[in-house]
PDB file of N, CA and C in Angstrom:
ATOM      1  N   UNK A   1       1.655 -15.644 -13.864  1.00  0.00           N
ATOM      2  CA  UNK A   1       0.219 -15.400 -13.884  1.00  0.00           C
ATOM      3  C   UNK A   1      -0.115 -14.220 -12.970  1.00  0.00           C
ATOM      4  N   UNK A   2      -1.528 -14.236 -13.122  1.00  0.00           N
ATOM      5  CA  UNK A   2      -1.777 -12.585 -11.922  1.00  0.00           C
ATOM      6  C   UNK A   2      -1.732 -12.926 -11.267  1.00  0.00           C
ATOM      7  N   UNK A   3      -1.991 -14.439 -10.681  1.00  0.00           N
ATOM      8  CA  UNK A   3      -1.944 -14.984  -9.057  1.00  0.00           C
ATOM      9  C   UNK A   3      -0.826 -14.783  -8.422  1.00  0.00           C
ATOM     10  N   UNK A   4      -0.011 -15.348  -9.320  1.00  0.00           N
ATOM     11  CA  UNK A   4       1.715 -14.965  -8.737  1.00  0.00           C
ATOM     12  C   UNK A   4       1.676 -13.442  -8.491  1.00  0.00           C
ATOM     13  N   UNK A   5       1.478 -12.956  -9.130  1.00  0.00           N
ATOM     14  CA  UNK A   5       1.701 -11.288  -8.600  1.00  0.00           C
ATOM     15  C   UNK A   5       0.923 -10.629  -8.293  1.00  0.00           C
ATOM     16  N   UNK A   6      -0.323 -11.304  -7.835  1.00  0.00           N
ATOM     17  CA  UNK A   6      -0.753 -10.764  -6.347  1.00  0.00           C
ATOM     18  C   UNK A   6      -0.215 -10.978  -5.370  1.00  0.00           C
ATOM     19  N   UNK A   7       0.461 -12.601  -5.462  1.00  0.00           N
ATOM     20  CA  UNK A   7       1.172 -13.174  -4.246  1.00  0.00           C
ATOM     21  C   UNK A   7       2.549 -11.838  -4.372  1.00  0.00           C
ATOM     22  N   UNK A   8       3.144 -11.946  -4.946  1.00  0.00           N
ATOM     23  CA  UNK A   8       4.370 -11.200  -5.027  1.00  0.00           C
ATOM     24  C   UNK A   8       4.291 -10.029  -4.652  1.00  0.00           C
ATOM     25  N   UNK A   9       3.201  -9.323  -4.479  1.00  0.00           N
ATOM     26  CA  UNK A   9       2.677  -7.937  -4.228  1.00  0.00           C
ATOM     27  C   UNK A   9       2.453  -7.947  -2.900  1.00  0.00           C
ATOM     28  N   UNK A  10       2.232  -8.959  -2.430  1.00  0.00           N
ATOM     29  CA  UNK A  10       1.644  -9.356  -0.663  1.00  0.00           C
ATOM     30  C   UNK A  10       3.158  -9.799   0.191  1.00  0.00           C
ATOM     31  N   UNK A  11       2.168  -9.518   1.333  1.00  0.00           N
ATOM     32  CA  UNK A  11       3.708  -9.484   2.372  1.00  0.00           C
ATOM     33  C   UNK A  11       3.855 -10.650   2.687  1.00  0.00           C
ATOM     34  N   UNK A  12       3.896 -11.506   1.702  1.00  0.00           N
ATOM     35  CA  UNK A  12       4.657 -13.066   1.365  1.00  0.00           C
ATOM     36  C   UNK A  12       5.649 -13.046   1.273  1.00  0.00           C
ATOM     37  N   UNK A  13       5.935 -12.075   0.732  1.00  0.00           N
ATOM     38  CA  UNK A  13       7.273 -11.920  -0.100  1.00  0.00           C
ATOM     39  C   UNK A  13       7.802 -10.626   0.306  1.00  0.00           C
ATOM     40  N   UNK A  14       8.956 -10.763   0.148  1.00  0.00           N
ATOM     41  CA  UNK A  14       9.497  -9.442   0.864  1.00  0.00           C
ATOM     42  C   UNK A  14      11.434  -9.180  -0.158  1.00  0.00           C
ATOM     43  N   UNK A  15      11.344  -8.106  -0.166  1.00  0.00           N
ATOM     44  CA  UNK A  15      13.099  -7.826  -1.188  1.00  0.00           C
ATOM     45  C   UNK A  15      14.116  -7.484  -0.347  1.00  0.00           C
ATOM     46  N   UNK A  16      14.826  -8.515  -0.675  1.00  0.00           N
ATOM     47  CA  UNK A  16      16.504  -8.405   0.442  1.00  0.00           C
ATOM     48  C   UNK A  16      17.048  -7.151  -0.026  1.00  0.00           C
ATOM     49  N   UNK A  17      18.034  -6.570   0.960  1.00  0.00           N
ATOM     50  CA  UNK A  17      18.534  -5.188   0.423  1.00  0.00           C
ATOM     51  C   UNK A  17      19.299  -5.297  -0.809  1.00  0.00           C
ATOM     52  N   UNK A  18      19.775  -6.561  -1.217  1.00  0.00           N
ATOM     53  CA  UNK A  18      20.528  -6.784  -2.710  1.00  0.00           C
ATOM     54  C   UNK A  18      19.149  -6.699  -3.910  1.00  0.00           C
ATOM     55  N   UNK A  19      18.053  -6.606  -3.533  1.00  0.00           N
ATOM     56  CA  UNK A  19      16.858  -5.969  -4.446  1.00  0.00           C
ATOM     57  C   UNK A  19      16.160  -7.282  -4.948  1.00  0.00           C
ATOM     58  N   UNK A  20      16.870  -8.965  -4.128  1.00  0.00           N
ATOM     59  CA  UNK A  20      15.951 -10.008  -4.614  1.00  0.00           C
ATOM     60  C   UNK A  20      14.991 -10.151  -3.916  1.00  0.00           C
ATOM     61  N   UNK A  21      13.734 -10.853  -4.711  1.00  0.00           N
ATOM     62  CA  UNK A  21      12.615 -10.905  -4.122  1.00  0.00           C
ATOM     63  C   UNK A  21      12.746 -12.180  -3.479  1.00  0.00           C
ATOM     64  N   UNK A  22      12.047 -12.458  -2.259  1.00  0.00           N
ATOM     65  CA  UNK A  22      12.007 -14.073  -2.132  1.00  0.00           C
ATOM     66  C   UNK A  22      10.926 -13.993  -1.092  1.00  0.00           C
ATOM     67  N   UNK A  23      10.829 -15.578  -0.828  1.00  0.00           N
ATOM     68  CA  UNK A  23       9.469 -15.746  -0.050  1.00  0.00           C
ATOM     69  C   UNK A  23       9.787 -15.208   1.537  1.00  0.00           C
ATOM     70  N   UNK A  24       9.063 -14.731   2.350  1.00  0.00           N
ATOM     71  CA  UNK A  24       9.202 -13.979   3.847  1.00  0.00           C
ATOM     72  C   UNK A  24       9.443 -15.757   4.701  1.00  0.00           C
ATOM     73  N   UNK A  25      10.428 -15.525   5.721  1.00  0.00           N
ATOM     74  CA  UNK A  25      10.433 -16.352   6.490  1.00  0.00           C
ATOM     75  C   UNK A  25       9.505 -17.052   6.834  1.00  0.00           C
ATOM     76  N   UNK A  26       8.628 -16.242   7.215  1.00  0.00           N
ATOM     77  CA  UNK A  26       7.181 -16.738   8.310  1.00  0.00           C
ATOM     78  C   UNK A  26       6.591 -17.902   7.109  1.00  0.00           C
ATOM     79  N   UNK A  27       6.893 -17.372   6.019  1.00  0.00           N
ATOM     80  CA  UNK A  27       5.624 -18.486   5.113  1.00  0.00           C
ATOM     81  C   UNK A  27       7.100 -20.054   5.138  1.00  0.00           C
ATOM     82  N   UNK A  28       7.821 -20.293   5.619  1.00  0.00           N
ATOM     83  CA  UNK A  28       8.387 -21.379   5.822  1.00  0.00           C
ATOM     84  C   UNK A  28       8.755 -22.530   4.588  1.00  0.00           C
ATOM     85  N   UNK A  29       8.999 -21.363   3.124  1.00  0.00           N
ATOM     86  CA  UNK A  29       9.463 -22.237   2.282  1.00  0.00           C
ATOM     87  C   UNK A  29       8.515 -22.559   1.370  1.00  0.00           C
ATOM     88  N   UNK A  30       6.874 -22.475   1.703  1.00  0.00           N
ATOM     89  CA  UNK A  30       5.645 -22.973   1.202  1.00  0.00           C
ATOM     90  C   UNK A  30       4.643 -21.596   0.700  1.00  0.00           C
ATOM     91  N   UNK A  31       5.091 -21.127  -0.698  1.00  0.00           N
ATOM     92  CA  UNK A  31       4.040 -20.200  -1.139  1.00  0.00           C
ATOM     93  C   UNK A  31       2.424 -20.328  -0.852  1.00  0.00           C
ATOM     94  N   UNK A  32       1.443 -18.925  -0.645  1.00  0.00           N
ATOM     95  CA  UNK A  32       0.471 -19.487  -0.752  1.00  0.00           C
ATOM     96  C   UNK A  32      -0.337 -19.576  -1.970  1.00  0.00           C
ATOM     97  N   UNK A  33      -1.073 -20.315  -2.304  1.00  0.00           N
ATOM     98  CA  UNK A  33      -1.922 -21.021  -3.702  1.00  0.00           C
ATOM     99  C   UNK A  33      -3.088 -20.199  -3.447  1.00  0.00           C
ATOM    100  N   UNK A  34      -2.817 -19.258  -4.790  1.00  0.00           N
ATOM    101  CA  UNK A  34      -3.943 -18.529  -5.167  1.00  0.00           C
ATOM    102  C   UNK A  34      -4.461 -18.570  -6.429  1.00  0.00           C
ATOM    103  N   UNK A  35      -5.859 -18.898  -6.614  1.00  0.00           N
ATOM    104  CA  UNK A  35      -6.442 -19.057  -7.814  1.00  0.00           C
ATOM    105  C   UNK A  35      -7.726 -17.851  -7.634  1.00  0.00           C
ATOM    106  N   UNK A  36      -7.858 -17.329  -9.157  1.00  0.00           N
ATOM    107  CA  UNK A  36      -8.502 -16.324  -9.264  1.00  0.00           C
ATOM    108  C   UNK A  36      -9.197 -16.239 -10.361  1.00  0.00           C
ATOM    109  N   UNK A  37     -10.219 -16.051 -10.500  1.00  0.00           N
ATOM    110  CA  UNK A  37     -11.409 -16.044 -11.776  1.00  0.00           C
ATOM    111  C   UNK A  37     -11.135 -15.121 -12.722  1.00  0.00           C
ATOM    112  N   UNK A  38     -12.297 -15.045 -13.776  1.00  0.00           N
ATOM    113  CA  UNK A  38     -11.407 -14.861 -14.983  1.00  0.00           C
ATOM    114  C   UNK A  38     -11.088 -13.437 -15.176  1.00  0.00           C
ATOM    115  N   UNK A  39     -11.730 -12.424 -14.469  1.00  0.00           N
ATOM    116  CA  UNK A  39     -12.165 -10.828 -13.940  1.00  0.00           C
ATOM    117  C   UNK A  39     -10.767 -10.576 -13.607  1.00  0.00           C
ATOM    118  N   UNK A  40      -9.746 -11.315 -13.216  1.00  0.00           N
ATOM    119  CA  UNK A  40      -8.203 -11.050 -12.790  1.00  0.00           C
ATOM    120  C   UNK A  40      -7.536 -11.819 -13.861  1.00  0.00           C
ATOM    121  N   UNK A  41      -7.819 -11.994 -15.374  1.00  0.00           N
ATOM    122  CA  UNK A  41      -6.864 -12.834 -16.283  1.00  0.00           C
ATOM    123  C   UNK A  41      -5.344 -11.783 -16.134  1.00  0.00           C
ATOM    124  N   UNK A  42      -5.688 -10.406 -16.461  1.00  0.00           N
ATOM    125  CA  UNK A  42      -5.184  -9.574 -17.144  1.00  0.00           C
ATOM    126  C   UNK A  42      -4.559  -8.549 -15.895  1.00  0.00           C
ATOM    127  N   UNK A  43      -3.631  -8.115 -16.042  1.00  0.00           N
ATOM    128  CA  UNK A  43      -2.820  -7.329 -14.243  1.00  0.00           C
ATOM    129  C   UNK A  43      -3.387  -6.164 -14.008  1.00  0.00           C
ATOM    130  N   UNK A  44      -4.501  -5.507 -15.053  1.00  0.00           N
ATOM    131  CA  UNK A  44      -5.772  -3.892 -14.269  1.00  0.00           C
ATOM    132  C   UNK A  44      -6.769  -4.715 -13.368  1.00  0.00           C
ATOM    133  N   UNK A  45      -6.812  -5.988 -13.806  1.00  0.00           N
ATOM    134  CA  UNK A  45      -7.938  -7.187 -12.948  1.00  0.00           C
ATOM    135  C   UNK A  45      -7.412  -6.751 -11.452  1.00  0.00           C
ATOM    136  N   UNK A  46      -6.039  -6.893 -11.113  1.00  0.00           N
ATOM    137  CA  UNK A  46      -5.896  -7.390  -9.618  1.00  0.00           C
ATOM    138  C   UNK A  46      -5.155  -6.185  -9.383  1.00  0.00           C
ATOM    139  N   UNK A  47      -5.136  -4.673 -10.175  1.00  0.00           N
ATOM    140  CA  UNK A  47      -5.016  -4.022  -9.580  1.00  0.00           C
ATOM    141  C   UNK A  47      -6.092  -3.131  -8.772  1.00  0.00           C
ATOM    142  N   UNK A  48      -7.002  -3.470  -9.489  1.00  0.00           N
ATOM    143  CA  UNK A  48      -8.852  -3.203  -8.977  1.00  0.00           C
ATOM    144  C   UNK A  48      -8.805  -3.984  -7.283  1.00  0.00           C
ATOM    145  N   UNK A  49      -8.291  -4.918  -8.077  1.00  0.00           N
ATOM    146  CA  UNK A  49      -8.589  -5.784  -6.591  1.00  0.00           C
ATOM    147  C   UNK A  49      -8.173  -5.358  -5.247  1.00  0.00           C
ATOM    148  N   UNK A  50      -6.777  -4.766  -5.425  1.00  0.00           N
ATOM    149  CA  UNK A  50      -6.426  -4.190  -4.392  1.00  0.00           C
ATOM    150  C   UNK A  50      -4.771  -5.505  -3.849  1.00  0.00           C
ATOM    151  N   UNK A  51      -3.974  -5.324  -2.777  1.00  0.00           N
ATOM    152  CA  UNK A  51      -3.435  -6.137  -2.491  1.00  0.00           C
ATOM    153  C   UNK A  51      -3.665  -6.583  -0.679  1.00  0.00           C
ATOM    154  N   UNK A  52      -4.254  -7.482  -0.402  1.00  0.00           N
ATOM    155  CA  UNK A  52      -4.606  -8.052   0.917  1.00  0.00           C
ATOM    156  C   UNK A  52      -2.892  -8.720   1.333  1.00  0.00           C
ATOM    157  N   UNK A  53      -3.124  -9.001   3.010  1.00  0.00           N
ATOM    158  CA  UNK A  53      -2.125  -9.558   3.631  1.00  0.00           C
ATOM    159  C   UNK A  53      -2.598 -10.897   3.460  1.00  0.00           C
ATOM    160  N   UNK A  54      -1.354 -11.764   2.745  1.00  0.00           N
ATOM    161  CA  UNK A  54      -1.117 -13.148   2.862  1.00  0.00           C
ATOM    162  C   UNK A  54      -0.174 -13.752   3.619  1.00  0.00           C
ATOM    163  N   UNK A  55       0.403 -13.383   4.204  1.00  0.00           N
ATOM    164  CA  UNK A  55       1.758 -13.609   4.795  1.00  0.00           C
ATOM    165  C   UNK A  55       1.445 -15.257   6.001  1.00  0.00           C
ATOM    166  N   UNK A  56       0.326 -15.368   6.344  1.00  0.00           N
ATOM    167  CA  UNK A  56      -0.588 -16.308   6.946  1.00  0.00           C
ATOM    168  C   UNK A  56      -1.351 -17.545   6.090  1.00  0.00           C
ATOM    169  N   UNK A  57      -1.890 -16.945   4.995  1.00  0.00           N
ATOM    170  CA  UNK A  57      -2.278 -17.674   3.783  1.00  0.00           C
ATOM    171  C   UNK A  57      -2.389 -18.708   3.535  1.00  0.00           C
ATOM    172  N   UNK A  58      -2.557 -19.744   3.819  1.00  0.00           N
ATOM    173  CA  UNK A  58      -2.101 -21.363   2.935  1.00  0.00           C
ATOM    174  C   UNK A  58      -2.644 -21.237   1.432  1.00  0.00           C
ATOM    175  N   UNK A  59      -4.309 -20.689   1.251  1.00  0.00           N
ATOM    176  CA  UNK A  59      -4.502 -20.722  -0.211  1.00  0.00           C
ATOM    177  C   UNK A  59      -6.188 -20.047  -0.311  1.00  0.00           C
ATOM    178  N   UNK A  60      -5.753 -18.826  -1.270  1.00  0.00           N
ATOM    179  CA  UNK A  60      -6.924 -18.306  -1.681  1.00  0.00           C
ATOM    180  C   UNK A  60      -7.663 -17.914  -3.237  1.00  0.00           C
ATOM    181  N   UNK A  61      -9.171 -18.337  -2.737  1.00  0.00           N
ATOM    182  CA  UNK A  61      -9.392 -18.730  -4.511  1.00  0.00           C
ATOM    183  C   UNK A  61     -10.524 -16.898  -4.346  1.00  0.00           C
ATOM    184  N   UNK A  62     -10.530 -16.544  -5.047  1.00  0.00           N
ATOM    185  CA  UNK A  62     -11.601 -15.674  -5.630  1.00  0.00           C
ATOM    186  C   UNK A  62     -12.580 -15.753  -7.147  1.00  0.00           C
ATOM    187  N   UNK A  63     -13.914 -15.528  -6.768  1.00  0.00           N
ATOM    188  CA  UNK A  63     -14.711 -16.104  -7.859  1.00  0.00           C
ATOM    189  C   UNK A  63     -15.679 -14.800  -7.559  1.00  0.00           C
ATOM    190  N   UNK A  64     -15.321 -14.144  -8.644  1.00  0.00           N
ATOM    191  CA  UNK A  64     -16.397 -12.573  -9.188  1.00  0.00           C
ATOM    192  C   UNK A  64     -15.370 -11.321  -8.280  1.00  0.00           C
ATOM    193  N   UNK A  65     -16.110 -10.121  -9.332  1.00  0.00           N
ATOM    194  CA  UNK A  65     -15.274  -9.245  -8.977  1.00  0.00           C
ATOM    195  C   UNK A  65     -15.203  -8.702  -7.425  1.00  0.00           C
ATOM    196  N   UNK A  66     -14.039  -8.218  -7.033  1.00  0.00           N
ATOM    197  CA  UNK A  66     -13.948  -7.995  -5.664  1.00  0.00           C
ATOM    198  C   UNK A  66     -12.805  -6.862  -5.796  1.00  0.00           C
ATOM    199  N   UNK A  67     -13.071  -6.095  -4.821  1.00  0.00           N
ATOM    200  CA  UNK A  67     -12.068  -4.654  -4.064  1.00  0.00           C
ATOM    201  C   UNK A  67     -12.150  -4.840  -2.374  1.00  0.00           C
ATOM    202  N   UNK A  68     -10.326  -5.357  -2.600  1.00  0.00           N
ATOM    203  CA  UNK A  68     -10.302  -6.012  -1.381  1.00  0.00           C
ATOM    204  C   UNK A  68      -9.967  -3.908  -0.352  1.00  0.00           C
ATOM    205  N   UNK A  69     -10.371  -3.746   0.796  1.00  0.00           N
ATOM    206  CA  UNK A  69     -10.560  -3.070   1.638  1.00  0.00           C
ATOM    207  C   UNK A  69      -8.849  -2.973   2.019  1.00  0.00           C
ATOM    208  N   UNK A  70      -8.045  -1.813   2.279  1.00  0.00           N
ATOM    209  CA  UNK A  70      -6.851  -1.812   2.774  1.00  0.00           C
ATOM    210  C   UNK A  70      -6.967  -2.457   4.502  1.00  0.00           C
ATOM    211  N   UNK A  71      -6.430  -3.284   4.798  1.00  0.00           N
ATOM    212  CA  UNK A  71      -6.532  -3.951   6.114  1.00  0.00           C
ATOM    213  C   UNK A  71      -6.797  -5.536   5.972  1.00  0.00           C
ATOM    214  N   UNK A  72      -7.409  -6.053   4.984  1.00  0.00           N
ATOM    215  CA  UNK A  72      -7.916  -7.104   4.630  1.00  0.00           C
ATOM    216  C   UNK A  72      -6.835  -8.351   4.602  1.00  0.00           C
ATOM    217  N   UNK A  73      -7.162  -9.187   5.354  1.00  0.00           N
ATOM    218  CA  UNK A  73      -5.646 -10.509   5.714  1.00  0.00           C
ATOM    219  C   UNK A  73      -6.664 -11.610   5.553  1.00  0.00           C
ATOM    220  N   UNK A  74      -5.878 -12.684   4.972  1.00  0.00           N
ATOM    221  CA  UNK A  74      -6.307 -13.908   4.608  1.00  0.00           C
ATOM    222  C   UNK A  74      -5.514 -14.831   5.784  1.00  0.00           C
ATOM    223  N   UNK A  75      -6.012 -15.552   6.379  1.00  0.00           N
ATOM    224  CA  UNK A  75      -5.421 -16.850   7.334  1.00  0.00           C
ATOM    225  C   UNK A  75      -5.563 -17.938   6.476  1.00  0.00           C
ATOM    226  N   UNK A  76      -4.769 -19.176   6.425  1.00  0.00           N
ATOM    227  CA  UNK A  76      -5.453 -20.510   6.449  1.00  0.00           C
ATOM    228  C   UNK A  76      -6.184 -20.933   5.032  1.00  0.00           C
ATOM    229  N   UNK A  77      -7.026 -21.332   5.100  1.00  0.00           N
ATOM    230  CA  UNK A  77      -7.502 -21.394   3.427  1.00  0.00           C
ATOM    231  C   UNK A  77      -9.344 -21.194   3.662  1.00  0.00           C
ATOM    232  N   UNK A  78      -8.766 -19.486   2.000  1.00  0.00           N
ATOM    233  CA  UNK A  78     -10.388 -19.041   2.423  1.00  0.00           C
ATOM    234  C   UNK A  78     -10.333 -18.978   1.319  1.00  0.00           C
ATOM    235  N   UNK A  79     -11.914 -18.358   0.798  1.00  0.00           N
ATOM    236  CA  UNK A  79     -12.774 -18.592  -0.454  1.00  0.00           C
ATOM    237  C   UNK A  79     -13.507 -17.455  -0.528  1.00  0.00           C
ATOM    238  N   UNK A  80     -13.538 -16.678  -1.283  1.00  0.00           N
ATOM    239  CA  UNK A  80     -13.975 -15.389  -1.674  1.00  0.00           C
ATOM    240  C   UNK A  80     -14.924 -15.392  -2.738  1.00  0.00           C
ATOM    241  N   UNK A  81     -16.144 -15.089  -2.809  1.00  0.00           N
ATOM    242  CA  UNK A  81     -17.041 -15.209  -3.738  1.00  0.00           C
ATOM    243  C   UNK A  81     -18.520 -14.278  -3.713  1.00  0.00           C
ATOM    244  N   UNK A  82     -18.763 -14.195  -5.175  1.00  0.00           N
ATOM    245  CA  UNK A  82     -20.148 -13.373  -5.347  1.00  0.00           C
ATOM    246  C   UNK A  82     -20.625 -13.892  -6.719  1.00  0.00           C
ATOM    247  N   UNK A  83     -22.089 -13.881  -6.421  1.00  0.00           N
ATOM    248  CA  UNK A  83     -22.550 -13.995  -7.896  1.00  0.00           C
ATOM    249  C   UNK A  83     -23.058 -13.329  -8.898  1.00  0.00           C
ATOM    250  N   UNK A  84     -23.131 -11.880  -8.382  1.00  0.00           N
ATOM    251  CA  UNK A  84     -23.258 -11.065  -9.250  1.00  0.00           C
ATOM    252  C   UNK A  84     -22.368 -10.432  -9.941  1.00  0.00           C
ATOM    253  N   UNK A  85     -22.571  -9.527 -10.626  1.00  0.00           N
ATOM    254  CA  UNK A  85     -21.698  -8.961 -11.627  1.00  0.00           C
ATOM    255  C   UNK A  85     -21.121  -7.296 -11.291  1.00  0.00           C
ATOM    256  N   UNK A  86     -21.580  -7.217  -9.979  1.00  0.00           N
ATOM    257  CA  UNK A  86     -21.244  -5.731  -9.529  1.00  0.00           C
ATOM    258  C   UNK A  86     -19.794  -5.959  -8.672  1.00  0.00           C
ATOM    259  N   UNK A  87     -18.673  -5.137  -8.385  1.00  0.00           N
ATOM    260  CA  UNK A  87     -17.885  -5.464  -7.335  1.00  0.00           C
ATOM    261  C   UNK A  87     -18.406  -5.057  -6.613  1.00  0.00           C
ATOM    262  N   UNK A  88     -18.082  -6.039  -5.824  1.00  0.00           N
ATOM    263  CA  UNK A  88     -18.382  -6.025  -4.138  1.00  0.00           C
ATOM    264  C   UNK A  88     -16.993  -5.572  -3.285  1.00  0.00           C
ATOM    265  N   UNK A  89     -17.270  -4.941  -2.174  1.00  0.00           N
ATOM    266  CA  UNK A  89     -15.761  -4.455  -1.429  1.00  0.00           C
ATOM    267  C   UNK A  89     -15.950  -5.561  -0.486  1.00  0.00           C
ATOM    268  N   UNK A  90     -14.971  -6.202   0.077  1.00  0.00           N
ATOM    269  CA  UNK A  90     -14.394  -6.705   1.381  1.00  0.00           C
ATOM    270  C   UNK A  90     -14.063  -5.842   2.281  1.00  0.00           C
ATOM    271  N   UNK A  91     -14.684  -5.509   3.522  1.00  0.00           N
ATOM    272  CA  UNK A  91     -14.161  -4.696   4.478  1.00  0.00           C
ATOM    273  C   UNK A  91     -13.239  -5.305   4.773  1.00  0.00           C
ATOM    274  N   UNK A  92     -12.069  -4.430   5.960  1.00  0.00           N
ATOM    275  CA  UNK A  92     -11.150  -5.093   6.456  1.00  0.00           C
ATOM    276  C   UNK A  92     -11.179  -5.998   7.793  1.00  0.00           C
ATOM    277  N   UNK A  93     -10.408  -6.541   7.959  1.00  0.00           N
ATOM    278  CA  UNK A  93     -10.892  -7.840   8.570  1.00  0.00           C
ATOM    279  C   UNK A  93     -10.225  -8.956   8.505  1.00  0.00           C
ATOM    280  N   UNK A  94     -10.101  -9.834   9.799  1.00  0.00           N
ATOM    281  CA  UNK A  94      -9.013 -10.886   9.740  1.00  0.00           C
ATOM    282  C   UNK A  94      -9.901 -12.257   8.708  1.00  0.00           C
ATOM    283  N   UNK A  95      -9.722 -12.666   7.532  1.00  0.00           N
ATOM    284  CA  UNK A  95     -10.648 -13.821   6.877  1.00  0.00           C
ATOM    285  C   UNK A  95     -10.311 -15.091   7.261  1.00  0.00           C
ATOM    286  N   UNK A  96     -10.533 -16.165   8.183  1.00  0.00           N
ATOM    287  CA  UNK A  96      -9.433 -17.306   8.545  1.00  0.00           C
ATOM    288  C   UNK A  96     -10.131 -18.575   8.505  1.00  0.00           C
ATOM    289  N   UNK A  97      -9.763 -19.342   7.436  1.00  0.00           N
ATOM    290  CA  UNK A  97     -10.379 -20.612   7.116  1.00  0.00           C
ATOM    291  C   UNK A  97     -12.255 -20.706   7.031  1.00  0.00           C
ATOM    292  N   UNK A  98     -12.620 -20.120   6.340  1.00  0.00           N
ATOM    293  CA  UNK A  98     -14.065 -19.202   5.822  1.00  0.00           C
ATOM    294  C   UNK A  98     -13.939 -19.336   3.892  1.00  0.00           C
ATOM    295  N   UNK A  99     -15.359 -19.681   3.383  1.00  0.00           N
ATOM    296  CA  UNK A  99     -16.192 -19.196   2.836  1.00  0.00           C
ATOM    297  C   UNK A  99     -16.706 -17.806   2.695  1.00  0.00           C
ATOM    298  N   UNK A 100     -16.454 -16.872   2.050  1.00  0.00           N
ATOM    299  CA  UNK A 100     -17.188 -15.330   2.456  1.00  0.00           C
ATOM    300  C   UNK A 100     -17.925 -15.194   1.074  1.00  0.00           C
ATOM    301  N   UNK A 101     -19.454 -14.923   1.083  1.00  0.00           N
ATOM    302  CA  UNK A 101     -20.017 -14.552  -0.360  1.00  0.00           C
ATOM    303  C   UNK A 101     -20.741 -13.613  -0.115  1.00  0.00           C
ATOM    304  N   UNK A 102     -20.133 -12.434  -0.817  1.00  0.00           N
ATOM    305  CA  UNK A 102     -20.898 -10.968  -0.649  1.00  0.00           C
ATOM    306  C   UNK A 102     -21.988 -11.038  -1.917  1.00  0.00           C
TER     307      UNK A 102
END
C-alpha cells in the first residue's frame, strides 16, 4: 500500500550494504502503523506529501491533503487532519502524541 511506502521511504527503515531493506534498530522490531486517506490511494498522493521522520513513530493517520515541510518528525501516535479541500503545509516541527488540524 502507499502507507507501507511512505513508511519505507522514512528513516524507519534503512538498506544494509547487501542493498536489503529492513526495519532501523531504534524502531525495535515494531513497524509504525500508518493509515492515510483516500488523497494518498495512488504513490503521486504521497509523493505530494512529502516524506516526514518516523523513526520515533508508533502510528500515524492522515485525513485531507497535506505537504509535509522537510524537517517534519512524528513521535508517539499523532493525527494529522484538515477539512478542507486545499493542501495545507505542515511546518517543520517535532509532532508528539497530538491531534494537529490545519
Amino acid at each position: 500500500t502507499t502507507a507501507d511506502l511512505l513508511a519505507l521511504r522514512s528513516d524507519a527503515y534503512e538498506v544494509s550494504d547487501g542493498g536489503q531493506i529492513r526495519l532501523a534498530p531504534e524502531r525495535n522490531g515494531c513497524p509504525p502503523v500508518i493509515q492515510l486517506s483516500g488523497e494518498y490511494k495512488l504513490v503521486d498522493g504521497i509523493e505530494r506529501l512529502g516524506t516526514p521522520s518516523l523513526i520515533a513513530c508508533d502510528s500515524l493517520t492522515v485525513n485531507g491533503p497535506f505537504c509535509f515541510s522537510e524537517g517534519v518528525k512524528f513521535v508517539g501516535n499523532v493525527t494529522v487532519s484538515t477539512s478542507g479541500g486545499e493542501t495545507r503545509t505542515l511546518p517543520a516541527q517535532v509532532y508528539q502524541d497530538e491531534s494537529v488540524t490545519a
